[in-house]
Protein backbone atom coordinates (compact mmCIF):
# COMPACT_ATOMS: atom_id res chain seq x y z
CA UNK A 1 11.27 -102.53 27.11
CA UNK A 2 10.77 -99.79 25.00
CA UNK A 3 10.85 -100.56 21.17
CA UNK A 4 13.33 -99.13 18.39
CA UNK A 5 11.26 -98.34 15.20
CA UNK A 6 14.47 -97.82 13.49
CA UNK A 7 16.96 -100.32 14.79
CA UNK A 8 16.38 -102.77 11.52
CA UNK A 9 16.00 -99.63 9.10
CA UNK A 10 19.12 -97.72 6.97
CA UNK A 11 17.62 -94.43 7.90
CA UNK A 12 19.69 -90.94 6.99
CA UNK A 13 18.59 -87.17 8.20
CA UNK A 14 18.90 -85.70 4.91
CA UNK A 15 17.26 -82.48 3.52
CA UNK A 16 17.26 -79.01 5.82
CA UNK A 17 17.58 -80.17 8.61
CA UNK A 18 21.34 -81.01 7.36
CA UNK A 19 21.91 -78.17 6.02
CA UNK A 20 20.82 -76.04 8.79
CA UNK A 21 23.32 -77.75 11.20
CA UNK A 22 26.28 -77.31 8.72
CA UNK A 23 25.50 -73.84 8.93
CA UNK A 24 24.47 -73.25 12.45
CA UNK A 25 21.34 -72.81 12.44
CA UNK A 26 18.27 -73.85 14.69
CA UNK A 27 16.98 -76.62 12.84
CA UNK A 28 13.20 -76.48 12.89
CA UNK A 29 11.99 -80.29 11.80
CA UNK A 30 14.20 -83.73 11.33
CA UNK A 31 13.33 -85.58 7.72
CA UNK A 32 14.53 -88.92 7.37
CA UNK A 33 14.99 -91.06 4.27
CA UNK A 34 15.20 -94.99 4.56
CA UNK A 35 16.78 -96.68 1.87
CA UNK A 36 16.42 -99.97 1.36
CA UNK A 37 13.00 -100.51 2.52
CA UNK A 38 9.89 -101.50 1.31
CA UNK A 39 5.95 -99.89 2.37
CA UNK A 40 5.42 -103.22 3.94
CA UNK A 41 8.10 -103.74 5.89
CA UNK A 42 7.37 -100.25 6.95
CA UNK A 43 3.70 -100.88 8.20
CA UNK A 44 5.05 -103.93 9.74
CA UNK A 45 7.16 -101.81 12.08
CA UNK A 46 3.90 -99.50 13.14
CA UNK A 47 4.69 -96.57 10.69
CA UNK A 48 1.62 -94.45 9.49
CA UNK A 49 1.78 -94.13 5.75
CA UNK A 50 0.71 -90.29 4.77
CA UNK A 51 1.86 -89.80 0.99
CA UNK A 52 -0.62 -91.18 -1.74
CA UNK A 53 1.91 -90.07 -4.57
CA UNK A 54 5.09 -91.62 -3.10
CA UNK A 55 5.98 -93.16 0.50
CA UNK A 56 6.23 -90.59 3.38
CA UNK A 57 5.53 -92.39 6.73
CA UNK A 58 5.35 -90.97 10.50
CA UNK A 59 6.77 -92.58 13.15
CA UNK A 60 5.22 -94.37 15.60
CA UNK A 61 6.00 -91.79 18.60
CA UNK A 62 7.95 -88.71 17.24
CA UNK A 63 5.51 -88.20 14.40
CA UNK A 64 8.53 -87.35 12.60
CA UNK A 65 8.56 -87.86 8.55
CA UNK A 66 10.49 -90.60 6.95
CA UNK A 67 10.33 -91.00 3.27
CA UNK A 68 11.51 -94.40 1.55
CA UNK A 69 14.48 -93.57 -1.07
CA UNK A 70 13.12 -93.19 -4.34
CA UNK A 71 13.15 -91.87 -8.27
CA UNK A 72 10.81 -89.81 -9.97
CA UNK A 73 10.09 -89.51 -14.09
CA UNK A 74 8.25 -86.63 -15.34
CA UNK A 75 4.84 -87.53 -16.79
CA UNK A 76 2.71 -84.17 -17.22
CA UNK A 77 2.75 -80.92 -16.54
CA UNK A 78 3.43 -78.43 -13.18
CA UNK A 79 4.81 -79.84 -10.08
CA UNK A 80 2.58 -82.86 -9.65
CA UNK A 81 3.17 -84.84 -13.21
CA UNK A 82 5.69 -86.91 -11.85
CA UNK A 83 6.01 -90.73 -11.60
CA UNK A 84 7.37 -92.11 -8.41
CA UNK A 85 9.24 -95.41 -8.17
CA UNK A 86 10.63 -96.23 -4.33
CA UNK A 87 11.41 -100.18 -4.50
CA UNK A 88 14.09 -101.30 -2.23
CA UNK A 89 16.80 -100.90 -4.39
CA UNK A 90 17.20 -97.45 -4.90
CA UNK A 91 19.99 -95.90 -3.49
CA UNK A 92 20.29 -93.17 -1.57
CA UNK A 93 22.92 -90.80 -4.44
CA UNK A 94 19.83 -91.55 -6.71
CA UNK A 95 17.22 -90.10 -4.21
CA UNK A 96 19.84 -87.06 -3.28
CA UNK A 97 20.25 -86.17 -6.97
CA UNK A 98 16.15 -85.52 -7.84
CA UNK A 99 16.80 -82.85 -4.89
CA UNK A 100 16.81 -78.66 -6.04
CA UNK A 101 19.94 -77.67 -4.64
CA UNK A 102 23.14 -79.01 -3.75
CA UNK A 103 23.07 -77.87 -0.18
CA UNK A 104 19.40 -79.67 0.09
CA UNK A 105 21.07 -82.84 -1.72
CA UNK A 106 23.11 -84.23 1.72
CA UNK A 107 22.44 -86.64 4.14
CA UNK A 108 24.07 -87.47 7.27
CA UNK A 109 23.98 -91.02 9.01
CA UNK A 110 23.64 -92.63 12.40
CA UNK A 111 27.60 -91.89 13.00
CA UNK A 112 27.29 -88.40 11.87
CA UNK A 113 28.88 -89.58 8.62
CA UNK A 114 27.71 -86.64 5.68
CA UNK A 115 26.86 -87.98 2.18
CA UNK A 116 27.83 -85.42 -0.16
CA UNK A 117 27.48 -87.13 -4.07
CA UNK A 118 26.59 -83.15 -5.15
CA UNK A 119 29.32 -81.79 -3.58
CA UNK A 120 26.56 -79.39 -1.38
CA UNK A 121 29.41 -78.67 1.23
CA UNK A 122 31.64 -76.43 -1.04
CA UNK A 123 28.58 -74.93 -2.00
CA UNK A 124 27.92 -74.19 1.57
CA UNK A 125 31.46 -73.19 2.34
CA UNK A 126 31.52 -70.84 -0.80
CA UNK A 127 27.70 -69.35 -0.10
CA UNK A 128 26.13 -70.86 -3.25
CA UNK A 129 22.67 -71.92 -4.12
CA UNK A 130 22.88 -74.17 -7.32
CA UNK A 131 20.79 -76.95 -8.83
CA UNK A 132 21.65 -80.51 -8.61
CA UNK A 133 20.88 -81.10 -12.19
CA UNK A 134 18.52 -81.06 -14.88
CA UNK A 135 15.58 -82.66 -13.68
CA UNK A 136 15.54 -79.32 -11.73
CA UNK A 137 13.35 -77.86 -14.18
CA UNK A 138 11.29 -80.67 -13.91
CA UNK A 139 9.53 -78.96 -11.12
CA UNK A 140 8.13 -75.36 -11.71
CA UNK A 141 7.60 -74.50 -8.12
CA UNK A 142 11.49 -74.56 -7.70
CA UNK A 143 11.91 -71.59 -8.65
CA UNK A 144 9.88 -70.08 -6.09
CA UNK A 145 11.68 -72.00 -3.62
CA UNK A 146 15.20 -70.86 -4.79
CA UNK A 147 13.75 -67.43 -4.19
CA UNK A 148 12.90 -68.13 -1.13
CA UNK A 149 16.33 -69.76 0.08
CA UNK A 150 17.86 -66.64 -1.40
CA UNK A 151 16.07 -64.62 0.67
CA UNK A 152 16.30 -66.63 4.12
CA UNK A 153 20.17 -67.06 3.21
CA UNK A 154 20.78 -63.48 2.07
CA UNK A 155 22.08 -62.25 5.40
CA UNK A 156 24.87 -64.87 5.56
CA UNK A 157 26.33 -63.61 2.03
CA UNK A 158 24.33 -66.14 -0.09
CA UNK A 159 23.48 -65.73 -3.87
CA UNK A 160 22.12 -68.16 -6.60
CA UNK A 161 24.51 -69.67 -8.96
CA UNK A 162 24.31 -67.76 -12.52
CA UNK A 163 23.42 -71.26 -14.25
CA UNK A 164 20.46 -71.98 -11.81
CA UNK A 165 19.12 -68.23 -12.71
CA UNK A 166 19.39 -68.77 -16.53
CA UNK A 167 17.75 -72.17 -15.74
CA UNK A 168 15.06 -70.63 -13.70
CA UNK A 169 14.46 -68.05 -16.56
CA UNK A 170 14.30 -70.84 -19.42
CA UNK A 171 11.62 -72.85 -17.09
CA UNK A 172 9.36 -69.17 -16.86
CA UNK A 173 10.22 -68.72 -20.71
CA UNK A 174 8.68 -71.88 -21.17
CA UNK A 175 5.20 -70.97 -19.50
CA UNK A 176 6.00 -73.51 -16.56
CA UNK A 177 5.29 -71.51 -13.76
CA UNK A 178 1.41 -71.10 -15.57
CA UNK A 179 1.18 -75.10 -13.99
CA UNK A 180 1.30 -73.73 -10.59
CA UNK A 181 -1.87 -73.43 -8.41
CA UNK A 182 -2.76 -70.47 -6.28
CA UNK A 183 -2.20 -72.39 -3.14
CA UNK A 184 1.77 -73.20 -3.76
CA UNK A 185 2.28 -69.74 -4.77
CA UNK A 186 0.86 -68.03 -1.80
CA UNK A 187 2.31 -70.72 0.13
CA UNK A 188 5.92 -69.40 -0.81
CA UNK A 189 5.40 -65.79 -0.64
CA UNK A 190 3.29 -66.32 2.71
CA UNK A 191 6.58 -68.25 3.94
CA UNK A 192 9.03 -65.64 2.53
CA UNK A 193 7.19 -62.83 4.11
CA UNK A 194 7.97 -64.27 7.14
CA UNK A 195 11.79 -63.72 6.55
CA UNK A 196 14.13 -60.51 7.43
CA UNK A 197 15.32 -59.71 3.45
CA UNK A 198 11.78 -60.79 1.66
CA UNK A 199 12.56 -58.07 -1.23
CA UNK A 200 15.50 -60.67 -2.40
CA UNK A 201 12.65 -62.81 -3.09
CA UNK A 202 11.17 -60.17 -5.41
CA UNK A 203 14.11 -59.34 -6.93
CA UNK A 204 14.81 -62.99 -7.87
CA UNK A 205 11.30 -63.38 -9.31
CA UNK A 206 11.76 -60.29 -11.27
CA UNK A 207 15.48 -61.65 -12.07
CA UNK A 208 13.96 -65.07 -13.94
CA UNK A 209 10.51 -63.16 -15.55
CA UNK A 210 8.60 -65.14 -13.12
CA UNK A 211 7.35 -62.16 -11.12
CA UNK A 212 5.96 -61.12 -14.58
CA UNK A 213 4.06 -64.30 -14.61
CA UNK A 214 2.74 -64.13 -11.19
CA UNK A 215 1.75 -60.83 -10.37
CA UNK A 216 2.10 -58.52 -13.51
CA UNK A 217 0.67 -55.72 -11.74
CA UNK A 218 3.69 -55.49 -9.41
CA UNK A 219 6.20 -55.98 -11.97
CA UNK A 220 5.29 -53.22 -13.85
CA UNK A 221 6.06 -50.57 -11.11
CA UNK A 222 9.59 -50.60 -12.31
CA UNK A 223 10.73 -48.08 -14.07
CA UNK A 224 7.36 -45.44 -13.49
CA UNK A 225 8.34 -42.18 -12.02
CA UNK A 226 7.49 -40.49 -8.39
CA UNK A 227 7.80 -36.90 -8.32
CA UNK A 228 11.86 -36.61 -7.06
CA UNK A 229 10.58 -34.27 -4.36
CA UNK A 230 8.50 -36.78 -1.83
CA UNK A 231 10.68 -39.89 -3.47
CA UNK A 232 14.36 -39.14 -3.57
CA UNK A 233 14.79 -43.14 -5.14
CA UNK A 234 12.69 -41.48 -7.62
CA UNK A 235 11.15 -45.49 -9.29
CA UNK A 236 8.45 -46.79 -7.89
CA UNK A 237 9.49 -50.05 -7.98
CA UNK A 238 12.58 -49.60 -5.60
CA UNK A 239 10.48 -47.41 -3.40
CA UNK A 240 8.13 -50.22 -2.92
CA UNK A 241 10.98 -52.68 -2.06
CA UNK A 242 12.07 -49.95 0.03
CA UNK A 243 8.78 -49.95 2.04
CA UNK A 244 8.94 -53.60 2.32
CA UNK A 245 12.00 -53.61 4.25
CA UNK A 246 10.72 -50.81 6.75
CA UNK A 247 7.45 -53.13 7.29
CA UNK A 248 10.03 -56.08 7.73
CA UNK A 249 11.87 -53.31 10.69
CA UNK A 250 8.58 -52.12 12.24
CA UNK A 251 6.43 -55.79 12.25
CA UNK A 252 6.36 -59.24 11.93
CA UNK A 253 2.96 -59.43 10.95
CA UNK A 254 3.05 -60.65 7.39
CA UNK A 255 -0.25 -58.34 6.67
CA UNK A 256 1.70 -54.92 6.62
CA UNK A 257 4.33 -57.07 4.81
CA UNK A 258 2.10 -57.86 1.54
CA UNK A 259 0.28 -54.36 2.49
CA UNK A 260 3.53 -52.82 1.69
CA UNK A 261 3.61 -54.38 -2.10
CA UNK A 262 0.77 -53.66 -2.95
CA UNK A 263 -0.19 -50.59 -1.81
CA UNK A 264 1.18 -48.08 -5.04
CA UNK A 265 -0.58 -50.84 -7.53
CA UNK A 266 -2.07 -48.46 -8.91
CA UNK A 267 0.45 -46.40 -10.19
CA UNK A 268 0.66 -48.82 -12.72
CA UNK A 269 -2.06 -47.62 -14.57
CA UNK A 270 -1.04 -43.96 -14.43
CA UNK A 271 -0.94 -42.82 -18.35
CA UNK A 272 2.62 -41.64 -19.08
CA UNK A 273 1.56 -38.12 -19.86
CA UNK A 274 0.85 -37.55 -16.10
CA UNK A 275 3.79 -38.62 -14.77
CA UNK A 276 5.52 -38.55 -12.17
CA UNK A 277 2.17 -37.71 -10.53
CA UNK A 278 -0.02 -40.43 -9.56
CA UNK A 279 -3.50 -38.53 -8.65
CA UNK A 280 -6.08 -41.09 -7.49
CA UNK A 281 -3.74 -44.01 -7.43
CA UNK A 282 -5.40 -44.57 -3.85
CA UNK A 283 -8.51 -45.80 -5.44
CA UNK A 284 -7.54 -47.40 -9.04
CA UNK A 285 -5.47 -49.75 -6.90
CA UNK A 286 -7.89 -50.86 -5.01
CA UNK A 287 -9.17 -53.44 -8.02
CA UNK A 288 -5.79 -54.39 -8.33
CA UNK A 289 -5.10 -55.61 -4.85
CA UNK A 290 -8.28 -57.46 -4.90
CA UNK A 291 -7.62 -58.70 -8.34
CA UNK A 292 -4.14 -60.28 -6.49
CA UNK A 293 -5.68 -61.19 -3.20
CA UNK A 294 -8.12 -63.39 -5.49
CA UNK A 295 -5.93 -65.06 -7.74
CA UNK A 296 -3.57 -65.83 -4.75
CA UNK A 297 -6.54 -66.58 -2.68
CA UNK A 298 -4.94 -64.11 0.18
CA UNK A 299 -6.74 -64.43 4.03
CA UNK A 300 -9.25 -62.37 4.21
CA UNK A 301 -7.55 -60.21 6.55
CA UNK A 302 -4.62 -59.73 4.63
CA UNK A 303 -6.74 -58.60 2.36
CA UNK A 304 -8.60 -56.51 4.46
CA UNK A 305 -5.59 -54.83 5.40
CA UNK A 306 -3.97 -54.35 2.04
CA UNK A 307 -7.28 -52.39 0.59
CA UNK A 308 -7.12 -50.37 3.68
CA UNK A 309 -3.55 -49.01 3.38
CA UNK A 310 -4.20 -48.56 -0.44
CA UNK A 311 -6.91 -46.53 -0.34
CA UNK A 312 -6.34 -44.61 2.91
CA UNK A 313 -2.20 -44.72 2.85
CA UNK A 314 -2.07 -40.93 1.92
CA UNK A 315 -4.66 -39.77 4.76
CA UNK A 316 -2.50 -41.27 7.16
CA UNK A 317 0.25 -39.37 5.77
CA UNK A 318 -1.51 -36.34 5.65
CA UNK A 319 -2.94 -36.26 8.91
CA UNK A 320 -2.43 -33.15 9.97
CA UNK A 321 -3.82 -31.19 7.40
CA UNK A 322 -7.13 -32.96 7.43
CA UNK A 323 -10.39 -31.70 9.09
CA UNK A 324 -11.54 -33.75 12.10
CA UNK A 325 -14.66 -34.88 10.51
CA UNK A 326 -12.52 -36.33 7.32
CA UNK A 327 -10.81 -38.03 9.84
CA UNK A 328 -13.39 -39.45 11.93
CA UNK A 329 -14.70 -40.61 8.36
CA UNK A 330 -11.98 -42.72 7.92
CA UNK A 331 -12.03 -44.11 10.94
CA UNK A 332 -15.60 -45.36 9.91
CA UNK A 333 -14.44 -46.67 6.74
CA UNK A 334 -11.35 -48.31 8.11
CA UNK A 335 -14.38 -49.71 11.04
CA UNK A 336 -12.01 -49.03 13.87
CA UNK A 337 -14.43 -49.19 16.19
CA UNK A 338 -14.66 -52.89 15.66
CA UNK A 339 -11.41 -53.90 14.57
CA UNK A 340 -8.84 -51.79 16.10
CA UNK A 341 -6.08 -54.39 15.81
CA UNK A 342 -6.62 -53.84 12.16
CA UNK A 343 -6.13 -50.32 12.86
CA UNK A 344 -2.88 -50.85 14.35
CA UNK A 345 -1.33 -52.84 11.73
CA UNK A 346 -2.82 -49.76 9.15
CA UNK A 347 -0.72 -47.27 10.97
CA UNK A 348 2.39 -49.36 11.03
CA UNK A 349 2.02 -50.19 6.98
CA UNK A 350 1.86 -46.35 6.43
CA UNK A 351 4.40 -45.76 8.91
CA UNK A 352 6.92 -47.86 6.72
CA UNK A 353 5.32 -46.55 3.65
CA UNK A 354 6.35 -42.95 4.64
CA UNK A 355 9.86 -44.34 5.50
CA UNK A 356 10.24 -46.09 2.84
CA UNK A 357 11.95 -43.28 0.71
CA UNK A 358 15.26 -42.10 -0.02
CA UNK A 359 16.96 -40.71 3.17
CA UNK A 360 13.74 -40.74 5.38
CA UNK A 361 14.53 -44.24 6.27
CA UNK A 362 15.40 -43.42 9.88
CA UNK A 363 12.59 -40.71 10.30
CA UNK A 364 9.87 -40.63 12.57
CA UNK A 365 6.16 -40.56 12.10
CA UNK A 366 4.13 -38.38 14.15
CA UNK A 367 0.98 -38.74 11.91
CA UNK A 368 0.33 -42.46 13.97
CA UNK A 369 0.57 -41.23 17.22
CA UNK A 370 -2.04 -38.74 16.90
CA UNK A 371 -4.60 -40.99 14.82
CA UNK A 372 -3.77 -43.22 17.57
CA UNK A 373 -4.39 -40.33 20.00
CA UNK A 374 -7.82 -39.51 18.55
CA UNK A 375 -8.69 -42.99 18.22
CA UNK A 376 -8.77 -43.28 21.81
CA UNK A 377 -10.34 -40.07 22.41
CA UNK A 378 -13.69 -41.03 20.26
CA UNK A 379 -13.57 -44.23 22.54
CA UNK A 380 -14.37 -42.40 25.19
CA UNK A 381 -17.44 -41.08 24.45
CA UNK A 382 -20.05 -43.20 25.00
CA UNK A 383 -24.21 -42.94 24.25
CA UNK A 384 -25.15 -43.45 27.46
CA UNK A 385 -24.75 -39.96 28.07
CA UNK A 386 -26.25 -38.69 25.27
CA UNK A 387 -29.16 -41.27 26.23
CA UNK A 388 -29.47 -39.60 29.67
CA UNK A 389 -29.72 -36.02 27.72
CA UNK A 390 -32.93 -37.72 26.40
CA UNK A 391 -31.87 -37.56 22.76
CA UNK A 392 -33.22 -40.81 20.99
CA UNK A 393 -32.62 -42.72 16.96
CA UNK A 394 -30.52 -40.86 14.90
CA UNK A 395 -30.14 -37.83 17.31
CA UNK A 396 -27.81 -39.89 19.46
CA UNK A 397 -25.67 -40.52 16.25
CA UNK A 398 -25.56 -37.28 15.40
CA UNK A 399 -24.44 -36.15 18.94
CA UNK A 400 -21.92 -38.44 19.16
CA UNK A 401 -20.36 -37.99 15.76
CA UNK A 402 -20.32 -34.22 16.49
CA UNK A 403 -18.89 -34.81 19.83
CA UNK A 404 -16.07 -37.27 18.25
CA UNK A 405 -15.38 -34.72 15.69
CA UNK A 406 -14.66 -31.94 18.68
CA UNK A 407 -12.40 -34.87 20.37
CA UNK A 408 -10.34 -35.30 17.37
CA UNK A 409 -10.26 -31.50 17.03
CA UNK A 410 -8.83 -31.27 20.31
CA UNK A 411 -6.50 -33.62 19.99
CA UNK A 412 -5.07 -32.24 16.84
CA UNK A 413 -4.79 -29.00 18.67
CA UNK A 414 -2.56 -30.44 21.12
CA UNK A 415 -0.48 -31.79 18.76
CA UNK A 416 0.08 -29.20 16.31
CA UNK A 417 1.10 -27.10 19.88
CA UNK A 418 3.20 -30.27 21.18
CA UNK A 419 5.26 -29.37 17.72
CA UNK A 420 5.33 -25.92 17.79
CA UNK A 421 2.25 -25.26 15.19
CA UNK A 422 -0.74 -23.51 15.30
C-alpha cells in the first residue's frame, strides 16, 4: 500500500500558489506550511530537510516544499539577520502575518477552506498590493519583490497601496536596500525581465528612491533631453522605458530586454551645455554597462549583448548610409561570424530601440533585414576559392575581405532599388 506522508500532518497550501488560483492563474509550484509539527517528527515521516536558517523540507515523492509554521525576530542587518523560531506551537495567523503582502498572507486547507487573518481577498477583489504589517520593512529585498508583483499584476489593473510605497521609500531612505547582495538583486530584475510590463518595475524602483540606490546610472536619464526631432517623448528616461516595452513586443529573450536599459547610459554623462545632443554616447556608455553588468554580476552574454547594442546601436540605425567596408567592420567587431545568434538578438535590441520613440512605435525597420541580408551574403564566400586562385597568408584575408565588402555593396544596392533609392 502506498504511504501518505501527510495523513498525520496539519498541512495548508499557502503562499502563490493561493493566490494564483483566486485569481486564475496557472499556478507554477505548490508550497505547503505544516503547523503543528516538529523537525523530528518530520524526518520520522521520510522528509528531506533543505533550510539551515529555518525548516523547509521536501517530500518524500513530489519533491514539493513544506515549511514548518514559524516566527522570525530581526537580529542584523539586510534580508538574512533574522532569528527563526518554528516549535510546534506556532500557529498558522502568526506564520501568515511575517508574510509581504496580504494577497501572499492566505492559506487554503485540505477542504478548500481559505484562511484569510489579513484580509488578502478584498485586496485581491479590489486589485491591491499592500503589506501585512510592519515587520515588512524588516526585509529589504521586499521591495524589490513588490516591484516585481506590480509588474506581473499590472495587466489585471493592479497597483501598490500608497502606505506600502511610503513604506518602501522610508526602508531605501534608511540605506536598507545597501544590505542587499548582487545575487538577490539580479535575481529580481532577471525574474521581472521575464514579464510583459517590466518598465512598472522601474517605475516602482524609481517611485521608492531605490532605483537610485541600485543603478544610479539609469536613474539619472530622467529628465536629460533628446533632440525633439528623432525623439518626439523628447526625455530620455521615458524613451528608454519606451524601448523596453518594444524589446518586451519583439523578444522574450531577457538579453535585448536589459540591452534595452542600458543602451543610452551614456547620455548620462552628457555636460548640459551640449544638450539635447548626445555625440559619442555610443562609447562613454560602454564603461557604464560594464560598470552595471559587474556590480550585478550579469551572464556574460547579457553582457556581451548589452556592450554590443551600446556601442553599435546607431550603425544599425544608420545602415544605409554607411560604406560596405564600415559595415563589414562591424560585423568583425560584433564577431558575427562566430556568434550569429548574438547577432540576431543585436538587430532585434536596435529594432526596438528605433521603435521605441514617440509615434514610431508601430514602424518598421528595414535597416535589420539588410544587415541580415549582407550577413548571409559574406557567408557565402568561402577561402577555398581564393586557396585554389593560389593566393596564400594574409593575401587570402585580404581577398576575402575585399570580396565581402563587394557582397555587402551589392546587397545594399538592391535594397536602396527595392525602396526606390539610388
Amino acid at each position: 500500500m502506498k504511504p501518505n506522508y501527510t495523513s498525520t500532518l496539519n498541512t495548508y497550501l499557502v503562499g502563490g500558489a493561493v493566490r494564483d488560483q483566486l485569481l486564475g492563474r496557472k499556478i507554477v509550484e505548490h508550497d505547503y506550511l505544516v503547523v503543528g509539527a516538529s523537525v523530528e517528527q518530520m524526518l520520522s515521516l521520510g522528509f528531506m530537510q533543505v533550510g539551515k536558517d529555518f525548516p523547509v523540507f521536501l517530500h518524500p515523492e513530489t519533491k514539493e516544499e513544506y515549511a514548518l509554521a514559524r516566527t522570525e525576530r530581526k537580529q542584523g542587518l539586510g534580508y538574512t539577520g533574522f532569528v527563526c523560531y518554528a516549535e510546534p506551537d506556532v500557529t498558522i495567523e502568526e506564520d501568515l502575518r511575517r508574510r509581504d503582502l496580504t494577497v501572499n498572507a492566505m492559506a487554503q486547507d485540505d477542504n478548500g477552506n481559505i484562511i484569510d487573518p489579513f484580509n488578502g481577498q478584498k485586496d485581491l477583489k479590489e486589485k491591491v498590493l499592500r503589506h501585512v504589517s510592519s515587520a515588512f520593512s524588516e526585509d529589504p529585498l521586499r521591495v524589490l519583490r513588490v516591484a516585481r508583483f506590480a509588474a506581473r499584476y499590472y495587466y489585471l489593473g493592479f497597483t501598490v497601496a500608497i502606505e506600502t510605497i511610503k513604506l518602501m521609500q522610508d526602508m531605501v531612505a534608511k540605506g536598507e536596500l545597501e544590505n542587499l547582495t548582487p545575487d538577490r538583486v539580479w535575481k529580481e530584475f532577471s525574474r521581472t525581465l521575464s514579464e510583459d510590463n517590466p518598465e512598472v518595475f522601474i517605475n516602482i524602483l524609481r517611485e521608492t528612491g531605490a532605483l537610485k540606490v541600485l543603478w544610479p546610472d539609469l536613474d539619472m536619464l530622467w529628465g536629460i533631453p533628446n533632440p525633439e526631432a528623432h525623439h518626439g517623448e523628447i526625455d530620455t528616461g521615458i524613451h528608454t522605458l519606451m524601448v523596453l516595452q518594444q524589446a518586451v513586443k519583439l523578444s522574450q529573450d531577457i538579453s535585448v530586454r536589459f540591452a534595452a536599459l542600458s543602451h543610452d547610459l551614456g547620455k548620462g554623462l552628457t555636460p548640459k551645455v551640449k544638450w539635447p545632443t548626445h555625440h559619442g554616447h555610443e562609447k562613454s556608455g560602454l564603461p557604464l554597462v560594464e560598470n552595471i553588468c559587474q556590480q550585478l554580476k550579469v551572464p556574460n552574454q547579457i553582457k556581451r549583448i548589452s556592450l554590443m547594442v551600446c556601442e553599435f546601436h546607431l550603425h544599425s540605425h544608420r545602415a544605409f548610409e554607411l560604406r560596405a567596408d564600415t559595415v563589414l567592420n562591424m560585423f568583425n567587431k560584433l564577431d558575427v561570424w562566430r556568434k550569429a545568434d548574438d547577432f540576431e538578438l543585436f538587430l532585434l535590441s536596435c529594432h526596438a530601440d528605433s521603435t521605441g520613440r514617440l509615434g514610431q512605435e508601430n514602424s518598421t525597420y528595414p535597416q535589420a533585414e539588410y544587415l541580415r541580408a549582407a550577413f548571409q551574403a559574406c557567408k557565402q564566400i568561402s577561402p577555398k576559392q581564393f586557396v585554389e586562385q593560389g593566393l596564400k597568408g594574409k593575401e587570402i584575408k585580404i581577398a576575402i575581405d575585399k570580396a565581402k565588402v563587394a557582397a555587402i555593396a551589392l546587397v545594399k544596392k538592391q535594397w536602396l532599388s527595392k525602396q526606390g533609392l539610388k
